[in-house]
Protein backbone atom coordinates (compact mmCIF):
# COMPACT_ATOMS: atom_id res chain seq x y z
CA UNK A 1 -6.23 -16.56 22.11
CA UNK A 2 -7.04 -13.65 19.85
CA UNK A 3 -10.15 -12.12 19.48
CA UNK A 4 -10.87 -12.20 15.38
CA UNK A 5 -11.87 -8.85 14.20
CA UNK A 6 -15.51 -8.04 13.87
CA UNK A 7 -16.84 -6.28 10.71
CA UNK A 8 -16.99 -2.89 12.54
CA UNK A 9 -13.56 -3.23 13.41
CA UNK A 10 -12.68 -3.61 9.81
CA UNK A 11 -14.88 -0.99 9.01
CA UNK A 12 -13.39 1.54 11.04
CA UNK A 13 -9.61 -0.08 9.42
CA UNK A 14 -10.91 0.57 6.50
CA UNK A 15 -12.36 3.99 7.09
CA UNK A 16 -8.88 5.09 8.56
CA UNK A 17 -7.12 3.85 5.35
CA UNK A 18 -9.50 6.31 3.46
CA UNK A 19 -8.33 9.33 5.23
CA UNK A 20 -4.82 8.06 5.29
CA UNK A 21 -4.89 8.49 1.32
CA UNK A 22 -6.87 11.87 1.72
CA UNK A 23 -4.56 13.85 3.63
CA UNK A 24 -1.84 12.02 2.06
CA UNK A 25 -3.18 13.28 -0.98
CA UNK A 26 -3.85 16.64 -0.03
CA UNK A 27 -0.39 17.19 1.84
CA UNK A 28 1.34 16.60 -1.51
CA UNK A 29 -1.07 18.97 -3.24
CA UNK A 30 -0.07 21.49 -1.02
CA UNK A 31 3.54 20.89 -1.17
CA UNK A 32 3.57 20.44 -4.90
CA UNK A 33 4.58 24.14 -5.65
CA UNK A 34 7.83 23.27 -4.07
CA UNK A 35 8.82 20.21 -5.28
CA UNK A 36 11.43 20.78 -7.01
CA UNK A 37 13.30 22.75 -3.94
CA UNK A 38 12.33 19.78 -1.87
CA UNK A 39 13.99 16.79 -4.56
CA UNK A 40 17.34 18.74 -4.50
CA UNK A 41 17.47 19.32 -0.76
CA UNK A 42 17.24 15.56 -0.63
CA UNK A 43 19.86 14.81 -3.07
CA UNK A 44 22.15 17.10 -1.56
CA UNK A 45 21.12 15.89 2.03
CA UNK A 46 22.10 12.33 0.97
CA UNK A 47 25.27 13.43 -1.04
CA UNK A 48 26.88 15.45 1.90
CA UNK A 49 25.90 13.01 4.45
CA UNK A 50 29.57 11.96 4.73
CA UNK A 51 30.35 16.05 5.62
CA UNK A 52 27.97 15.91 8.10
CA UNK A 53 29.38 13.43 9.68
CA UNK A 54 32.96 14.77 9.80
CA UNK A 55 31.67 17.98 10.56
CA UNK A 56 29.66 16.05 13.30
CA UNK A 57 33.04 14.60 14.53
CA UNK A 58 34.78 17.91 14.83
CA UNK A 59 31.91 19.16 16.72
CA UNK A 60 31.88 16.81 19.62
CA UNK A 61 28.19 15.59 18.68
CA UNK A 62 26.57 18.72 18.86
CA UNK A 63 24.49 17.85 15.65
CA UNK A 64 23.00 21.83 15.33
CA UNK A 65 26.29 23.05 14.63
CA UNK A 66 27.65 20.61 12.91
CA UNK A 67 24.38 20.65 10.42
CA UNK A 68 25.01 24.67 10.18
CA UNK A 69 28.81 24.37 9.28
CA UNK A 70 28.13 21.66 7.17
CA UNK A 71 25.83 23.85 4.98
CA UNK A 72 27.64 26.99 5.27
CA UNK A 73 30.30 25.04 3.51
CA UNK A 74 28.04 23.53 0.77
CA UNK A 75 27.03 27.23 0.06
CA UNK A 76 30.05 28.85 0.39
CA UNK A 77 31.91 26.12 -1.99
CA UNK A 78 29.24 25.14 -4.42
CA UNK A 79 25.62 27.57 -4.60
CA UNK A 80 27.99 30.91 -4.51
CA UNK A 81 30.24 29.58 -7.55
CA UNK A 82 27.19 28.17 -9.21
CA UNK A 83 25.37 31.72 -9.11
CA UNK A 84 27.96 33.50 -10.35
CA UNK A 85 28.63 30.82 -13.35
CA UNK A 86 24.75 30.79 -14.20
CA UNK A 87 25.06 35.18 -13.81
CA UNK A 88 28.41 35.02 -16.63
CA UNK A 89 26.47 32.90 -18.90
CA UNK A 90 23.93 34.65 -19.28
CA UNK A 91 25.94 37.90 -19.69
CA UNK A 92 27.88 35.57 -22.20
CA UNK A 93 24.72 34.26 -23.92
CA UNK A 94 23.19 38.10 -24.43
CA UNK A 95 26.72 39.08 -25.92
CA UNK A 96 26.67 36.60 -28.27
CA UNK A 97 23.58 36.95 -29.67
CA UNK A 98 24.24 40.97 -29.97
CA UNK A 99 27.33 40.07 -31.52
CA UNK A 100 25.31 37.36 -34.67
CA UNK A 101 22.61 40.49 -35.19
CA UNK A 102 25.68 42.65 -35.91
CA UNK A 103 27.64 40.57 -37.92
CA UNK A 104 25.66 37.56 -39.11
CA UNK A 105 27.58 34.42 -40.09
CA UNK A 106 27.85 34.75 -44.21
CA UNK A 107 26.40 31.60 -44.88
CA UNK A 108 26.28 31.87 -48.43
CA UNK A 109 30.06 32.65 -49.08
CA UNK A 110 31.07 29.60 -46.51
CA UNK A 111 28.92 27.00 -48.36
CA UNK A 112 30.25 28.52 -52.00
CA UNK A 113 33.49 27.79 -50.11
CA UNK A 114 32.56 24.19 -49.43
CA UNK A 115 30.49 22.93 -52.04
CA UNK A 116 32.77 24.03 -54.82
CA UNK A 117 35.63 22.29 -52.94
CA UNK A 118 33.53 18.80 -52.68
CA UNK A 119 33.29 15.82 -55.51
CA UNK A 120 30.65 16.35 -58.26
CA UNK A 121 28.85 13.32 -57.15
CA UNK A 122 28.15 15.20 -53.86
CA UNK A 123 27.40 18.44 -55.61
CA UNK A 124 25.14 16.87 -57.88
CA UNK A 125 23.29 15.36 -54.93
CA UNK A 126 22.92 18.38 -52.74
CA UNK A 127 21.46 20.12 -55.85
CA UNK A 128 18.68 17.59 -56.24
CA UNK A 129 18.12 17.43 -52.49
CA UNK A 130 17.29 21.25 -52.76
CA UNK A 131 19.84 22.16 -50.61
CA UNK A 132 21.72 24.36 -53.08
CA UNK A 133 19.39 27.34 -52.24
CA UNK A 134 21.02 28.85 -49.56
CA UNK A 135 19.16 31.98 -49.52
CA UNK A 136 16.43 30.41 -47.54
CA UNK A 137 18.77 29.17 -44.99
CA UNK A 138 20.60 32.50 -44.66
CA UNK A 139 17.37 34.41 -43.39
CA UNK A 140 16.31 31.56 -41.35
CA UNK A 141 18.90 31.88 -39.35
CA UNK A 142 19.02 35.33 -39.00
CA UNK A 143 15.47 35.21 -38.22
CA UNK A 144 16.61 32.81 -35.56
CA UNK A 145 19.39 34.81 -34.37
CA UNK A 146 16.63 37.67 -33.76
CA UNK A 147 13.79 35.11 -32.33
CA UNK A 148 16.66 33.99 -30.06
CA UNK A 149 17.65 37.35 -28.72
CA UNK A 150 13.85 38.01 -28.01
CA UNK A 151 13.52 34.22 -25.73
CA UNK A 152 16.52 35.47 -23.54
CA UNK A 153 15.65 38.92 -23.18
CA UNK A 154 12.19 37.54 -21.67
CA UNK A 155 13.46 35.00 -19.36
CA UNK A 156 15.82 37.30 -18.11
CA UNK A 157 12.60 39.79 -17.68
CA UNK A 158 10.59 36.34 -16.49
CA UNK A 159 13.77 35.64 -13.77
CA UNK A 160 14.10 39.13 -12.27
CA UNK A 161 10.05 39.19 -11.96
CA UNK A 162 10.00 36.09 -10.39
CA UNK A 163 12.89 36.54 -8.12
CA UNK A 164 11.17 36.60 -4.90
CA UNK A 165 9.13 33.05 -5.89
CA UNK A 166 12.98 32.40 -6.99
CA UNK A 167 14.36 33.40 -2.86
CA UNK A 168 11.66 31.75 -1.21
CA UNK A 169 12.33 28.56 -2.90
CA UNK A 170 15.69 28.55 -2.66
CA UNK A 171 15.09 29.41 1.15
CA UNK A 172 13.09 27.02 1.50
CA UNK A 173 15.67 23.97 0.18
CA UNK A 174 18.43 25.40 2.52
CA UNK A 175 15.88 25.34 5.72
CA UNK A 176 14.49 22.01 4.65
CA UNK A 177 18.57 20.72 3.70
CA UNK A 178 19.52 21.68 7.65
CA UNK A 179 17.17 19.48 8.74
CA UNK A 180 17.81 16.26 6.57
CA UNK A 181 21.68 16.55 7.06
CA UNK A 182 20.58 16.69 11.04
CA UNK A 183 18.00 14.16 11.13
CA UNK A 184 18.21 12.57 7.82
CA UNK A 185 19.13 9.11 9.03
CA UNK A 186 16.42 9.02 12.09
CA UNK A 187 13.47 10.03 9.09
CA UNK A 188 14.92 7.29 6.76
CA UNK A 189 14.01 4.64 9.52
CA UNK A 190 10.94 6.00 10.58
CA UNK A 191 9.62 6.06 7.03
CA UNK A 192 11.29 2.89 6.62
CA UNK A 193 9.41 1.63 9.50
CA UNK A 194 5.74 3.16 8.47
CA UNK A 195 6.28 2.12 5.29
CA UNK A 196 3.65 -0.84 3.93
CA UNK A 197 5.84 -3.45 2.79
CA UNK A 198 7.57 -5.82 4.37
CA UNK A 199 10.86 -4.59 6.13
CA UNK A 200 13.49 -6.49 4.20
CA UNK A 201 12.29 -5.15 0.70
CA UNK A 202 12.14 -2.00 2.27
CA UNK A 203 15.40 -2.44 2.86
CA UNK A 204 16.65 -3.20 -0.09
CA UNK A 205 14.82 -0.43 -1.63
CA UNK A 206 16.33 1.78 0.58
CA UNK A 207 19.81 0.58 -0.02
CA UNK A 208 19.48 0.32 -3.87
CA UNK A 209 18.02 3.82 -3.52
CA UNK A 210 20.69 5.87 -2.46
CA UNK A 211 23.48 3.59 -4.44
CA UNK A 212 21.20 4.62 -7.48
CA UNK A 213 21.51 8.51 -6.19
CA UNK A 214 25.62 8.57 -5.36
CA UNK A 215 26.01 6.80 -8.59
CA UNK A 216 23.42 9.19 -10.62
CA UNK A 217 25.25 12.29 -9.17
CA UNK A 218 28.41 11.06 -8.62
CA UNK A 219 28.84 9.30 -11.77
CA UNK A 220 26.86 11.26 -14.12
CA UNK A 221 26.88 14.88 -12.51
CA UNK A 222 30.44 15.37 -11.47
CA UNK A 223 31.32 13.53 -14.91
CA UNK A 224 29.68 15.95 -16.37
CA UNK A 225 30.87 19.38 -15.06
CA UNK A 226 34.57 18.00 -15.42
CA UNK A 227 33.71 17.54 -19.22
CA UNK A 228 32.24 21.11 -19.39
CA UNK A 229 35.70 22.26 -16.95
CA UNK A 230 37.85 20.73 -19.95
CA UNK A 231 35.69 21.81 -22.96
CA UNK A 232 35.63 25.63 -21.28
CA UNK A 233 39.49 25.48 -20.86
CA UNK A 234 39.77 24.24 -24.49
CA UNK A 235 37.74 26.80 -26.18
CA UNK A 236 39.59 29.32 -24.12
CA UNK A 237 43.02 28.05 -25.19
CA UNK A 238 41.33 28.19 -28.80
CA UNK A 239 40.62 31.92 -28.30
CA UNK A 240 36.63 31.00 -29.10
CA UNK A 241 34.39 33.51 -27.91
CA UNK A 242 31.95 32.85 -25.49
CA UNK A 243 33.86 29.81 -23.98
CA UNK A 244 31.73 30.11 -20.55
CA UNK A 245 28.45 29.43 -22.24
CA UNK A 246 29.78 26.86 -24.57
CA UNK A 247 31.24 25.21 -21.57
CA UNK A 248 27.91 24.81 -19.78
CA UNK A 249 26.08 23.74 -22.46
CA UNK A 250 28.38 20.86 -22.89
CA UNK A 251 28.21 19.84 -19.66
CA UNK A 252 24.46 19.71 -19.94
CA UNK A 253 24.79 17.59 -23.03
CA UNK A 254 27.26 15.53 -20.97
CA UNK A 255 23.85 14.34 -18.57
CA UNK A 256 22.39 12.87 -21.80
CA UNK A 257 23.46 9.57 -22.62
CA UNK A 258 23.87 8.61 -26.40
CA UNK A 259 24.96 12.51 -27.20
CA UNK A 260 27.03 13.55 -24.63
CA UNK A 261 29.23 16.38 -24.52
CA UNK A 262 30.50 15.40 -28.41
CA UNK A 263 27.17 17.15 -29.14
CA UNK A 264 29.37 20.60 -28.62
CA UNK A 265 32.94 20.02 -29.19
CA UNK A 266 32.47 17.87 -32.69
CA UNK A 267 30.31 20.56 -33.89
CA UNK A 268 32.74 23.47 -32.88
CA UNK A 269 35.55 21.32 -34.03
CA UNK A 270 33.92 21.66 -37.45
CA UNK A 271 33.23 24.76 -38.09
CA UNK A 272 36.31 25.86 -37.05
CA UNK A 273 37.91 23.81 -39.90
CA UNK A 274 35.19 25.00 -42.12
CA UNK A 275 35.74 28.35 -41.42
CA UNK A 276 39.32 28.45 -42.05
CA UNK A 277 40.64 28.30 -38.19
CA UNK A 278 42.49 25.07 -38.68
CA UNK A 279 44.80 24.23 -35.96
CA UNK A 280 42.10 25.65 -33.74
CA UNK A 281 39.52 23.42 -34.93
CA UNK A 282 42.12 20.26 -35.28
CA UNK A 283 42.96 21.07 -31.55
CA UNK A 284 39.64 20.94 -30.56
CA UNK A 285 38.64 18.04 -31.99
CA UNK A 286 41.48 16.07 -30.94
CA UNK A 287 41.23 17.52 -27.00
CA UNK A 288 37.40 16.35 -27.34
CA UNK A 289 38.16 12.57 -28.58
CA UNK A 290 41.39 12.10 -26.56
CA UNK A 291 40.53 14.48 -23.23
CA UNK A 292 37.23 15.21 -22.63
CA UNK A 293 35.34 12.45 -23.97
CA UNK A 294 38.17 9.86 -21.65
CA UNK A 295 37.06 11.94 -18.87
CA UNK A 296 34.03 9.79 -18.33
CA UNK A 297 35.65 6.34 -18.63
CA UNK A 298 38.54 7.45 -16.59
CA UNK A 299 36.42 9.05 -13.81
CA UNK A 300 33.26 7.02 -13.21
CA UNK A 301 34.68 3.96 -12.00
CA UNK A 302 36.78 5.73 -9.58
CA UNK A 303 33.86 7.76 -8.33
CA UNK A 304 31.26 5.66 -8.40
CA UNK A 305 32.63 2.30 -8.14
CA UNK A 306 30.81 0.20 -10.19
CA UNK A 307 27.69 0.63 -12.38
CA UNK A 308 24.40 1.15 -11.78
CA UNK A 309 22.84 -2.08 -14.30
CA UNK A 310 20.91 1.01 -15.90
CA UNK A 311 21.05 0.63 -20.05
CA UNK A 312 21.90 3.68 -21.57
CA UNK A 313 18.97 3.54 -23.75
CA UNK A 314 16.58 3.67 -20.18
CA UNK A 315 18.38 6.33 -18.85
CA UNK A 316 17.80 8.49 -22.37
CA UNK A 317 14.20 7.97 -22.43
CA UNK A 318 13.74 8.86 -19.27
CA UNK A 319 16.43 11.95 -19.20
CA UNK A 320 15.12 13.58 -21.82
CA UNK A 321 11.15 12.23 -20.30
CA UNK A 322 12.03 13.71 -17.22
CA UNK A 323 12.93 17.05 -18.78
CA UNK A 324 9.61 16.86 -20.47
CA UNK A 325 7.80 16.76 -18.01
CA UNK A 326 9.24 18.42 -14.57
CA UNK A 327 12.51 20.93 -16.59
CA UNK A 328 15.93 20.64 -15.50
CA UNK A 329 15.19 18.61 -12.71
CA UNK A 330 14.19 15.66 -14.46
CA UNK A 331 18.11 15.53 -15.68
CA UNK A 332 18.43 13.76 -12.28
CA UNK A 333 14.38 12.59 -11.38
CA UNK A 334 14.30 10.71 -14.81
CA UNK A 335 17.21 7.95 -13.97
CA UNK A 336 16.43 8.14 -10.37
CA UNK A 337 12.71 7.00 -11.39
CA UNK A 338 14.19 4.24 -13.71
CA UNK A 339 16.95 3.17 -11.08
CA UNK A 340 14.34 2.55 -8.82
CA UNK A 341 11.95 0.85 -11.17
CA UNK A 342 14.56 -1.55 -12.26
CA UNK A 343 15.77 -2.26 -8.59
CA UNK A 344 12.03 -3.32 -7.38
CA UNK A 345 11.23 -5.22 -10.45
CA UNK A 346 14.70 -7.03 -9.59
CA UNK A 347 13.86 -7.70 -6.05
CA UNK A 348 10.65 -9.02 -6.94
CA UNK A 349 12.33 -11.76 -9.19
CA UNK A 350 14.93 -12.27 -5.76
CA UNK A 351 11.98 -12.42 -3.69
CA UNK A 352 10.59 -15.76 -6.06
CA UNK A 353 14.24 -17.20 -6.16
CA UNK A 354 14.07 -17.39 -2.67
CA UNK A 355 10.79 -18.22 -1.84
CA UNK A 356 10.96 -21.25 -4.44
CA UNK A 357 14.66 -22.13 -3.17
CA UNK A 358 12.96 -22.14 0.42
CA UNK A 359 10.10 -24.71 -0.61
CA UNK A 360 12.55 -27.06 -2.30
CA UNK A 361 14.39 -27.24 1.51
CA UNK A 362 11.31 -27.38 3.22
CA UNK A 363 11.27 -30.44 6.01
CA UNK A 364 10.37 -33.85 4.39
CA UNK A 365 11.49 -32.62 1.13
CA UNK A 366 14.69 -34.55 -0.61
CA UNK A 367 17.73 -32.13 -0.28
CA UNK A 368 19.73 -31.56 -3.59
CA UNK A 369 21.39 -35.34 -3.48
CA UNK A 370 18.31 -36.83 -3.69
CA UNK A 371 18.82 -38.11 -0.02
CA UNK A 372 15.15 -38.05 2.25
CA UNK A 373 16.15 -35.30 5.58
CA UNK A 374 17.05 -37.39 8.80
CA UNK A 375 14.18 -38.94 10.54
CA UNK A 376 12.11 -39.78 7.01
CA UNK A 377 13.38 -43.00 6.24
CA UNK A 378 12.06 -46.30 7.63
């Protein structure tokens, strides 16, 4: 028979649970600086899990090696590329803005050129609006252009000054990514097992927790860069300068739901038209509705499978939330945070279903035809 706990005993339970929380507490104080490093050597860790594995299989089980390979390849193949893409926008992004302080756009002669060329109804409405004034506009946007050249001149000064903070966090994901592609799996069920909560909602958590990353990445990140792949080729075939940087940027508007990467190409599109290049700006806007924009419907079911029950409108707050509050990385931390919301609030409600299905077939209940269980009757 067991001995019921004293009050010391609870006392000292209790006690424990305190400092539990307190280092808890203070070990992510102290890791807080790199967070950020640590999120994406997860992501990556669970992504290239299937690598691993092969790489695990070629290796006769030696899991070091395999591990080392493993991430040689995922910097060889993807950081390396991604440097030198984030290096030529830049470059790109500097050019252009030297380029709009030596030539500013002539806004004035380009809306002469399309307000005298719309319906009088529209005239006479712009003219109320205030809008006819173009002056104003005009040195806006050259005060823009020069405000603009000023922000990336000092985060390129703020990147190279912070380039060793820059190093040792980037060191620090690739040490920290060796060890989750090696030991990912055996961490998973430990914290699984320490874990609070009863094992088969841990479970589940666990299980809707990486579908919710493959999908997020998968789905939405590889979506994404194929849209900006397509828009850069476009722009290039359109002779538009700057295609590199205008590429990028639309496959960072591709991660936002709602906008998407029509919040580059329609605009380009545009003012191409508008500014006389017509078969260029008719061929972009028709390779942005027919190609890039069928990219996503095309490609997400293939890669991810099926979707992730997240509404667009959830994943938009908490996108452009996430970016907010933590940068770039909340691109990815936003949905993950609402994936995982939505997933416990739904195995709560699966949790009821079956408790209450459970009571209606407890012993000496009636089963579903009304019929008492064997042994009740008489």
């Amino acid at each position: 028979m067991a001995t019921p706990p004293t009050r010391t005993d609870e006392l000292q339970h209790a006690s424990f649970l305190i400092v539990l929380v307190i280092v808890s507490l203070l070990m992510a104080v102290i890791a807080y600086p790199f967070a950020q490093p640590l999120l994406w050597a997860t992501l990556a860790a669970i992504m290239f899990q299937p690598l691993y594995r092969h790489m695990l299989r070629l290796m006769r089980g030696r899991r070091n090696s395999a591990a080392g390979l493993s991430l040689l390849a995922i910097f060889l193949v993807i950081m390396l590329p991604a440097a030198w893409i984030g290096a030529m926008v830049v470059q790109q992004a500097l050019v252009l803005v030297e380029t709009l302080q030596k030539q500013p756009p002539d806004l004035a002669a380009l809306f002469d050129q399309v307000y005298t060329s719309l319906p009088r109804i529209a005239r006479e409405a712009i003219d109320r609006a205030g809008w006819a004034d173009i002056t104003r506009v005009q040195t806006r946007v050259q005060e823009l252009v020069t405000e603009s050249a000023g922000l990336i001149a000092g985060q390129a000064v703020s990147i190279g000054s912070g380039a060793l903070s820059f190093f040792l966090s980037f060191g620090v994901a690739l040490y920290v990514m060796f060890f989750l592609l090696r030991d990912g799996e055996r961490i998973g069920r430990t914290v699984l097992c320490a874990v609070p909560v009863e094992r088969s909602i841990a479970d589940r958590l666990a299980e809707r927790f990486l579908g919710i990353v493959r999908a997020t990445i998968k789905g939405t990140g590889v979506v994404a860069v194929v849209q900006g792949v397509l828009g850069w080729i476009a722009m290039m075939i359109a002779g538009i300068p700057s295609a590199l940087l205008f590429g990028v940027v639309m496959a960072i508007f591709a991660l936002i739901p709602v906008i998407g990467a029509g919040g580059v190409w329609l605009p380009v599109g545009l003012w191409l038209l508008i500014t006389g290049d017509s078969w260029q700006g008719i061929f972009m806007l028709l390779t942005g509705f027919f190609v890039i924009s069928s990219a996503d419907n095309v490609l997400r079911p293939i890669l991810v499978g099926r979707d992730t029950g997240i509404p667009d409108w959830i994943i938009l707050i908490t996108t452009l939330g996430g970016i907010s509050l933590v940068g770039f990385s909340g691109i990815v931390l936003g949905p993950l945070v609402a994936g995982l919301f939505l997933a416990s609030w739904s195995i709560l409600r699966e949790q009821r279903d079956e408790a209450e299905a459970a009571q209606r077939q407890e012993p000496g209940d009636p089963d579903a035809s009304g019929q008492a269980p064997d042994g009740a009757a008489g």
